[in-house]
N, C-alpha and C. Protein backbone atom coordinates (compact mmCIF):
# COMPACT_ATOMS: atom_id res chain seq x y z
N UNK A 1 46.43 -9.87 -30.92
CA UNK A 1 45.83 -8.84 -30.11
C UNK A 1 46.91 -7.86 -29.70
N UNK A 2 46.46 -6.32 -29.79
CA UNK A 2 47.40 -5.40 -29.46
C UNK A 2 47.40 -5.00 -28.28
N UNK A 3 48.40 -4.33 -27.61
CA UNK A 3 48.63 -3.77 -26.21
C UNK A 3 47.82 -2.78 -25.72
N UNK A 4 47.22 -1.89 -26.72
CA UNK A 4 45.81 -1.51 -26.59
C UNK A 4 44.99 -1.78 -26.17
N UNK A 5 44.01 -3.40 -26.92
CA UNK A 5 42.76 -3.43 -26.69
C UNK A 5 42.97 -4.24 -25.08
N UNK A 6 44.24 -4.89 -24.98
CA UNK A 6 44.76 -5.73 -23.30
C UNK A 6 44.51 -4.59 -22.19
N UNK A 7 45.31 -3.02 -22.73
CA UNK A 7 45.01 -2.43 -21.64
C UNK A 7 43.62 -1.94 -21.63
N UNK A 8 42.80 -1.23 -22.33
CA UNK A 8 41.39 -1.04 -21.96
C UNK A 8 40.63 -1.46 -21.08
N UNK A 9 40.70 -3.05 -21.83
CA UNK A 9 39.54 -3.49 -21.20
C UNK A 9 40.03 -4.71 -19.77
N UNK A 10 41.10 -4.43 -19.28
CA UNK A 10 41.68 -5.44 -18.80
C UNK A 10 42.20 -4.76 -17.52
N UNK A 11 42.92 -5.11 -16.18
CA UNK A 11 43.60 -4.61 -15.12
C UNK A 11 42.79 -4.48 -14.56
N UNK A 12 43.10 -2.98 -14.06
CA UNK A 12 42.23 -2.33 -13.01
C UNK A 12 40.95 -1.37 -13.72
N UNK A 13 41.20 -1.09 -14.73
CA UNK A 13 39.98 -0.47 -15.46
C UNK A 13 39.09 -1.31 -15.50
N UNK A 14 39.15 -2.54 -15.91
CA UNK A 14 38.12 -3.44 -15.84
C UNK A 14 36.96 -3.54 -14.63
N UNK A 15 37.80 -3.32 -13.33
CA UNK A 15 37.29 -3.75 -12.26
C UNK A 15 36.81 -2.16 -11.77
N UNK A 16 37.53 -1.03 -11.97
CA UNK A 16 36.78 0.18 -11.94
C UNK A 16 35.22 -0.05 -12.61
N UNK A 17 35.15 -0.20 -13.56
CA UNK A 17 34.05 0.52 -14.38
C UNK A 17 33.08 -0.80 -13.95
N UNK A 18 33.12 -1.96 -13.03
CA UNK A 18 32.47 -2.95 -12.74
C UNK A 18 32.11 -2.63 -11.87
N UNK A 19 32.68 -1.78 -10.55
CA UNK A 19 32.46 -1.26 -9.46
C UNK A 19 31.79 -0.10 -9.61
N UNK A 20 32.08 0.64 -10.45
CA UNK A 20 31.01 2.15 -10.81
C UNK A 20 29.73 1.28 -11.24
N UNK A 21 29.40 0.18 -12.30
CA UNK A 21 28.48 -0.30 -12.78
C UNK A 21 27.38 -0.32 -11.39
N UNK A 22 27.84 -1.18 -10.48
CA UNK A 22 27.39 -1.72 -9.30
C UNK A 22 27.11 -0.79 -8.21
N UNK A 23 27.75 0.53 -8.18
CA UNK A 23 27.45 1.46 -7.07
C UNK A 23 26.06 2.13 -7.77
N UNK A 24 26.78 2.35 -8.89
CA UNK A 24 25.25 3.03 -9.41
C UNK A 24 23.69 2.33 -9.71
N UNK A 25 23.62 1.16 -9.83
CA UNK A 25 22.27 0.48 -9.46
C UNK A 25 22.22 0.09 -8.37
N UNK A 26 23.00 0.00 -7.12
CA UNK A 26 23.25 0.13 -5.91
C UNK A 26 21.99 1.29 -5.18
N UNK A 27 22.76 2.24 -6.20
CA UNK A 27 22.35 3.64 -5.44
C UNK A 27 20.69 4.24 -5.79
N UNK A 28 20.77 3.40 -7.49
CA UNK A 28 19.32 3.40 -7.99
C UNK A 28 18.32 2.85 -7.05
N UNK A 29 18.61 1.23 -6.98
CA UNK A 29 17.87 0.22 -6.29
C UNK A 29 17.15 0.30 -4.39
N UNK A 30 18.34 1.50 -4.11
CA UNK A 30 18.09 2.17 -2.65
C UNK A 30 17.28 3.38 -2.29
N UNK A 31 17.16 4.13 -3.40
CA UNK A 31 16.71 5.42 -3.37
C UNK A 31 15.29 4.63 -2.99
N UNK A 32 15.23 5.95 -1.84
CA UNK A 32 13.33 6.16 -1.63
C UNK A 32 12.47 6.72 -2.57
N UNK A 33 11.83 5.86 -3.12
CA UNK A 33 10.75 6.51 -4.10
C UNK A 33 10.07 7.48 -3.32
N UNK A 34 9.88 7.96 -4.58
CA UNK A 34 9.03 9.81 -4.00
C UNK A 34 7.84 9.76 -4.58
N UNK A 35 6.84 9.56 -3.97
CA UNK A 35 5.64 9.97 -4.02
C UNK A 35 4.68 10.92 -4.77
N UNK A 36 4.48 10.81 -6.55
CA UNK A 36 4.04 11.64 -7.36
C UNK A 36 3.05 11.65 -7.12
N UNK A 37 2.01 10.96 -6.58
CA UNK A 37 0.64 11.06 -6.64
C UNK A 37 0.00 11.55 -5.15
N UNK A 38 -0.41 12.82 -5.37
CA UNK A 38 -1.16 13.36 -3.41
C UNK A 38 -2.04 11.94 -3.25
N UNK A 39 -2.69 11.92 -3.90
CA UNK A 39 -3.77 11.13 -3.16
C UNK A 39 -2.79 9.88 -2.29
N UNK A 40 -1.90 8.98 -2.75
CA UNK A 40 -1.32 8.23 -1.81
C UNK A 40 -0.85 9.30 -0.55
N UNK A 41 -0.07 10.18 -0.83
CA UNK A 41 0.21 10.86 0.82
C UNK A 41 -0.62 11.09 1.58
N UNK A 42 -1.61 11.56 1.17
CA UNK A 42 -2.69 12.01 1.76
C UNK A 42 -3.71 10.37 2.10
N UNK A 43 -3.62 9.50 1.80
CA UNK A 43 -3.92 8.24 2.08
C UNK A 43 -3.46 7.27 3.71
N UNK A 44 -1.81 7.42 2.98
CA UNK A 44 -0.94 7.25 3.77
C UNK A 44 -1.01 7.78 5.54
N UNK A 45 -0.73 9.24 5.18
CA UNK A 45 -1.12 10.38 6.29
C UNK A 45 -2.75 10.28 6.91
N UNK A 46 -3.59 10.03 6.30
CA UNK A 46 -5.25 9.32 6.91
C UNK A 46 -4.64 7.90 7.97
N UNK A 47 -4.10 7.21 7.25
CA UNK A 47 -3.94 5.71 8.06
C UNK A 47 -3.07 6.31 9.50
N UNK A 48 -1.61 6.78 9.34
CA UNK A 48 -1.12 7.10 9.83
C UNK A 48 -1.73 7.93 11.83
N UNK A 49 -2.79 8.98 10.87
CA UNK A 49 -3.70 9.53 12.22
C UNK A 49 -4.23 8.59 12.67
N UNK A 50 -4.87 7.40 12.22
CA UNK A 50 -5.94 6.61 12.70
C UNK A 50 -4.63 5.53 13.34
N UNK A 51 -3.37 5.71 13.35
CA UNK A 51 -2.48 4.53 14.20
C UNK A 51 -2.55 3.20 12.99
N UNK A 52 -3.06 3.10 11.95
CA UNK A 52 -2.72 2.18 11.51
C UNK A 52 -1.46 2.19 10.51
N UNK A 53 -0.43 1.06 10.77
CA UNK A 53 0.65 0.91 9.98
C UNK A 53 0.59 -0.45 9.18
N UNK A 54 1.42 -0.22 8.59
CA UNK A 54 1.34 -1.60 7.57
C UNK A 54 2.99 -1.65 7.22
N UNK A 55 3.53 -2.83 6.65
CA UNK A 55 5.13 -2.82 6.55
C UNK A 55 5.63 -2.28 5.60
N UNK A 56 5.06 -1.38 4.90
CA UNK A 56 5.12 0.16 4.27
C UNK A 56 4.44 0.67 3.47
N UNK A 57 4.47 2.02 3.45
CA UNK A 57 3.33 2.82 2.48
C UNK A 57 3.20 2.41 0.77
N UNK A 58 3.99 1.82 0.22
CA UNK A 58 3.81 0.71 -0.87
C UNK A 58 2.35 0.11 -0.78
N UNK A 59 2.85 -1.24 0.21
CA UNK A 59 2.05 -2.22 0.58
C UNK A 59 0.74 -1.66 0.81
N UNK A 60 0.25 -0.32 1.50
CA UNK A 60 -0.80 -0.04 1.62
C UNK A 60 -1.58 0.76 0.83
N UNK A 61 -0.66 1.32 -0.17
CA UNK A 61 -1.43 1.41 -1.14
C UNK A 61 -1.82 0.06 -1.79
N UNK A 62 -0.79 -0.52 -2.25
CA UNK A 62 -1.71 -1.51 -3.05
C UNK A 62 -2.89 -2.49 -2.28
N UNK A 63 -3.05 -2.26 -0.99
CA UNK A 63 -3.82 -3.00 -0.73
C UNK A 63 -5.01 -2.19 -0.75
N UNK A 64 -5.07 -1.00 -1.01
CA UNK A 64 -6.20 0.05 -0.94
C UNK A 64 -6.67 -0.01 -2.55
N UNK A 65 -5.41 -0.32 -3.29
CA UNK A 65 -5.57 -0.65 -4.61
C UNK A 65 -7.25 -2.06 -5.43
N UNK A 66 -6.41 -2.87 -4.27
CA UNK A 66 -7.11 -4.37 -4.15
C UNK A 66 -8.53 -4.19 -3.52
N UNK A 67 -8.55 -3.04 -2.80
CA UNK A 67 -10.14 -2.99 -2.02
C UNK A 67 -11.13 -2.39 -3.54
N UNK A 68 -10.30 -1.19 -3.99
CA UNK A 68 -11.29 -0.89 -5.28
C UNK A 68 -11.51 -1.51 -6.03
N UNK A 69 -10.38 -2.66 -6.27
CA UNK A 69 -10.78 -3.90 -7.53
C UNK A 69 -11.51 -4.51 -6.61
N UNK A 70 -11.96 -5.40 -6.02
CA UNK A 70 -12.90 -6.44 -5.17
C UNK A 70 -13.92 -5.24 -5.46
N UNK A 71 -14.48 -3.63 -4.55
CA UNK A 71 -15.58 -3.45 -4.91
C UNK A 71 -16.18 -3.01 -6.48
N UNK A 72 -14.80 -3.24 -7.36
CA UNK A 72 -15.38 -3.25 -8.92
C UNK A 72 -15.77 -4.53 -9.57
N UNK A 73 -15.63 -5.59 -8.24
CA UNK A 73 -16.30 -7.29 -8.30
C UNK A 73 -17.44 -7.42 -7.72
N UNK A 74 -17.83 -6.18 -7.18
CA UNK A 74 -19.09 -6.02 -6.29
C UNK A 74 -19.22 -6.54 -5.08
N UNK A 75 -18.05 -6.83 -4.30
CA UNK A 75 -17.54 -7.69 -3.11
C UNK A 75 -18.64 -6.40 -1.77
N UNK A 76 -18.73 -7.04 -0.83
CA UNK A 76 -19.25 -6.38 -0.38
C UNK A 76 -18.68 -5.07 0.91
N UNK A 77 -18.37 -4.53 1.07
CA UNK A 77 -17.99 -3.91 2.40
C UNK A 77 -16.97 -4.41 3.68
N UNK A 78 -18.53 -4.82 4.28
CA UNK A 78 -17.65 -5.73 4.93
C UNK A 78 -17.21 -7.14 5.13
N UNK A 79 -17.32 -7.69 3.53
CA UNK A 79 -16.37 -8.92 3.06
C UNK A 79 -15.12 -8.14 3.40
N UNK A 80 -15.04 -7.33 2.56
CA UNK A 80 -13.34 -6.81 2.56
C UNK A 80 -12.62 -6.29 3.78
N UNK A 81 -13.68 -5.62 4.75
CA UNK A 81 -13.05 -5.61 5.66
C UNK A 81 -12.56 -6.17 6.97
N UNK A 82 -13.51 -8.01 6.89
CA UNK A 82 -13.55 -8.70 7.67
C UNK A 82 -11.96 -9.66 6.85
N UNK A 83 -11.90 -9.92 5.60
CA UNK A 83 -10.50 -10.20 4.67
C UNK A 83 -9.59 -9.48 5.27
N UNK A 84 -9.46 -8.55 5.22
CA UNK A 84 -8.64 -7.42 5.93
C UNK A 84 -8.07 -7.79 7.77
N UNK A 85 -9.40 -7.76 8.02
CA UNK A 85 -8.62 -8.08 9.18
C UNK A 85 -7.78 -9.70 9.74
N UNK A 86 -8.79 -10.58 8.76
CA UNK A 86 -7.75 -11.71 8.53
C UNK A 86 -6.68 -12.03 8.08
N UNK A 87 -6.33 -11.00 7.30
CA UNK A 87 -4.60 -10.93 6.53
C UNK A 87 -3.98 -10.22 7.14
N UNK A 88 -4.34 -9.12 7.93
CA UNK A 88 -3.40 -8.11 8.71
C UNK A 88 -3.48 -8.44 10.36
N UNK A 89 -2.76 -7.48 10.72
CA UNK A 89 -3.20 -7.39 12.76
C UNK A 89 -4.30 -6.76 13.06
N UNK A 90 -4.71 -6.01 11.67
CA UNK A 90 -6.11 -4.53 12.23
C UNK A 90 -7.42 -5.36 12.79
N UNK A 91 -7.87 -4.10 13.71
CA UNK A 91 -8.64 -4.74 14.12
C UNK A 91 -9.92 -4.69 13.36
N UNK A 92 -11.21 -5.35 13.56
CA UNK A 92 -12.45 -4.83 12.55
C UNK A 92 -12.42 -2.97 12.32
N UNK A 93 -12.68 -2.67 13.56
CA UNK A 93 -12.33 -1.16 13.23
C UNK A 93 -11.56 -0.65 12.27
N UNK A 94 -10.71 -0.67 12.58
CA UNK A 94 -9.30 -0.33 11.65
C UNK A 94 -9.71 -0.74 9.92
N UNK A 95 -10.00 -2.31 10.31
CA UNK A 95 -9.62 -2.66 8.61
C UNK A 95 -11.34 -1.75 7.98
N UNK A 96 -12.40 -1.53 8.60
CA UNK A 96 -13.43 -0.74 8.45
C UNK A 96 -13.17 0.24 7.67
N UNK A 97 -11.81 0.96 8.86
CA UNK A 97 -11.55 2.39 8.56
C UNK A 97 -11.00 2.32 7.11
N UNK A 98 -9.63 1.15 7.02
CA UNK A 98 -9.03 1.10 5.81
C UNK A 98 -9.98 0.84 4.40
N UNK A 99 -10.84 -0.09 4.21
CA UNK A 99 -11.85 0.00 3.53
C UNK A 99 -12.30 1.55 3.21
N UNK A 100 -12.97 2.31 4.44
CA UNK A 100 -13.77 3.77 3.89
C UNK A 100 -12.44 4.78 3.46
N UNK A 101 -11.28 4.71 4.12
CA UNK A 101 -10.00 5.39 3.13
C UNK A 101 -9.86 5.25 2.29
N UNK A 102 -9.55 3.67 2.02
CA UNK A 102 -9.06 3.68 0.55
C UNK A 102 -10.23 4.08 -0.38
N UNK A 103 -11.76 3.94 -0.26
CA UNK A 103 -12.58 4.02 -1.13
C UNK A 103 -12.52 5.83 -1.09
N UNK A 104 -11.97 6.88 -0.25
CA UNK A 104 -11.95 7.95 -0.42
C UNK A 104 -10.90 8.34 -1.12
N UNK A 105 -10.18 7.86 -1.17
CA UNK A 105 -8.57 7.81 -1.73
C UNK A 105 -8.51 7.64 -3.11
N UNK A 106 -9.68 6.48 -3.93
CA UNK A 106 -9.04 5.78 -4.51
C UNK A 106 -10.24 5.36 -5.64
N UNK A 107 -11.20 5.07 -4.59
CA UNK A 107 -12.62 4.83 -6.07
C UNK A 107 -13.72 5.50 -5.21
N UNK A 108 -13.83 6.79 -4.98
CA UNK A 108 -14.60 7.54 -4.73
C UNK A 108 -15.97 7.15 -5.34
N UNK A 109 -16.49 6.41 -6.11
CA UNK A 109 -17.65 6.20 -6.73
C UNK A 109 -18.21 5.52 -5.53
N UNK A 110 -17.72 4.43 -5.08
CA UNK A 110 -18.65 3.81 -3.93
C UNK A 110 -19.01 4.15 -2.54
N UNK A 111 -18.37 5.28 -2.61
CA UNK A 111 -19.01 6.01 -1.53
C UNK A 111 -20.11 6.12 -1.24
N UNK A 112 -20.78 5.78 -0.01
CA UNK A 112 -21.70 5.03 0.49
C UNK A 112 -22.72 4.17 0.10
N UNK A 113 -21.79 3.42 -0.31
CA UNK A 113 -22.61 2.12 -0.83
C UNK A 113 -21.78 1.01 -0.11
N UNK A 114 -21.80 1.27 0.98
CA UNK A 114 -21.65 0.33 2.11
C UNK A 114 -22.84 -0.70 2.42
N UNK A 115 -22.42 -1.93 2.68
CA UNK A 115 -23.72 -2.78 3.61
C UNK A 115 -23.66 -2.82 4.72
N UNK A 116 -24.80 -3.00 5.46
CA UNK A 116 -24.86 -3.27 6.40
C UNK A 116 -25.11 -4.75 7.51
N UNK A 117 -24.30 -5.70 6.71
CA UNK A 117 -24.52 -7.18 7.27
C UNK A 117 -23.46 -7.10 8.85
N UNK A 118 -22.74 -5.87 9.12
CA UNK A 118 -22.16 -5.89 10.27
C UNK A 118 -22.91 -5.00 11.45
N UNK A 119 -24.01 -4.88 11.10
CA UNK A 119 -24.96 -4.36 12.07
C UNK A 119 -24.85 -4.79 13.80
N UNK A 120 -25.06 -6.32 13.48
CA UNK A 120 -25.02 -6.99 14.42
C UNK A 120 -23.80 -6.86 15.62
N UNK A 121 -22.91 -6.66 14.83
CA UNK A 121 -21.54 -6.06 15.65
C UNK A 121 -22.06 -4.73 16.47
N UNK A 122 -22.52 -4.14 16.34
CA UNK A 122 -22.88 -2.71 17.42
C UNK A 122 -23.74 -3.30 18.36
N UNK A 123 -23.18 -2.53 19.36
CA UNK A 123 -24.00 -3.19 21.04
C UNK A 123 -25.17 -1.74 20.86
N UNK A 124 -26.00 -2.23 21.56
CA UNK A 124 -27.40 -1.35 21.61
C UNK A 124 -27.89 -1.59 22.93
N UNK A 125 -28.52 -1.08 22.99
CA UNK A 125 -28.58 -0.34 24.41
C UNK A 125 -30.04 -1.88 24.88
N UNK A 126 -30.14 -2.27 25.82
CA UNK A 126 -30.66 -3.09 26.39
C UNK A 126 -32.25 -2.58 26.88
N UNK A 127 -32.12 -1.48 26.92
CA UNK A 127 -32.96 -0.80 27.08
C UNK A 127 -33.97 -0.21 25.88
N UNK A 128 -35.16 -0.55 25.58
CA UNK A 128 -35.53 0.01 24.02
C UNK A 128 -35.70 1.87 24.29
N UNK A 129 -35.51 2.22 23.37
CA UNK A 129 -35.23 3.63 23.15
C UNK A 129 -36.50 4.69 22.16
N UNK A 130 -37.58 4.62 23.04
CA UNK A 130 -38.89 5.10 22.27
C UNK A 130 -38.59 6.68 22.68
């Protein structure tokens, strides 16, 4: 072996170009993804007004993702949004709201084709209303 190929790849060059290797998927692996698609910002920014957070705008898309697959299983409304509130902190409201977002967001077809098996949840007036 010649004194050449020792110095190349050997010393401190070695450990340079190991350290450039590493800063730069460093720097890849950190970057904030940027947001090509409006409809997530505009998703995002809906939850956001309504106070709901999630442990990041990732996560809530894909879980807005997961509401359009379940209602392309024909799941019902508020299956998903009573699921919802069992996997998250939201409250029925909230995960409600997240349900009618993401379906505006995301599979616009089921728009209002909501059920109504959470009826029972609304207080009504004690009084009948003729």
């Amino acid at each position: 072996m010649n004194n050449w190929s020792s110095m190349r790849f050997g010393g401190k060059w070695k450990w340079s170009i190991v350290g450039a290797v590493l800063l730069s998927a460093a720097a890849l692996l950190s970057a904030a993804p940027a947001s090509a698609d409006p409809n997530d910002d505009a998703f995002v920014a809906a939850l956001a007004k309504d106070g709901i957070t999630m442990s990041g705008p990732n996560t809530a898309i894909a879980m807005a993702h997961t509401v359009c697959a379940e209602l392309d299983n024909n799941q019902k409304t508020s299956i998903l949004a009573m699921s919802l509130m069992k996997d998250t902190d939201l409250s029925l409201k909230q995960s409600s709201y997240f349900v009618g977002v993401s379906m505006s967001a995301y599979c616009p077809q089921y728009i209002g084709h909501t059920d109504n098996s959470l009826n029972w949840l609304k207080p009504y007036s004690p009084v009948p209303q003729w």
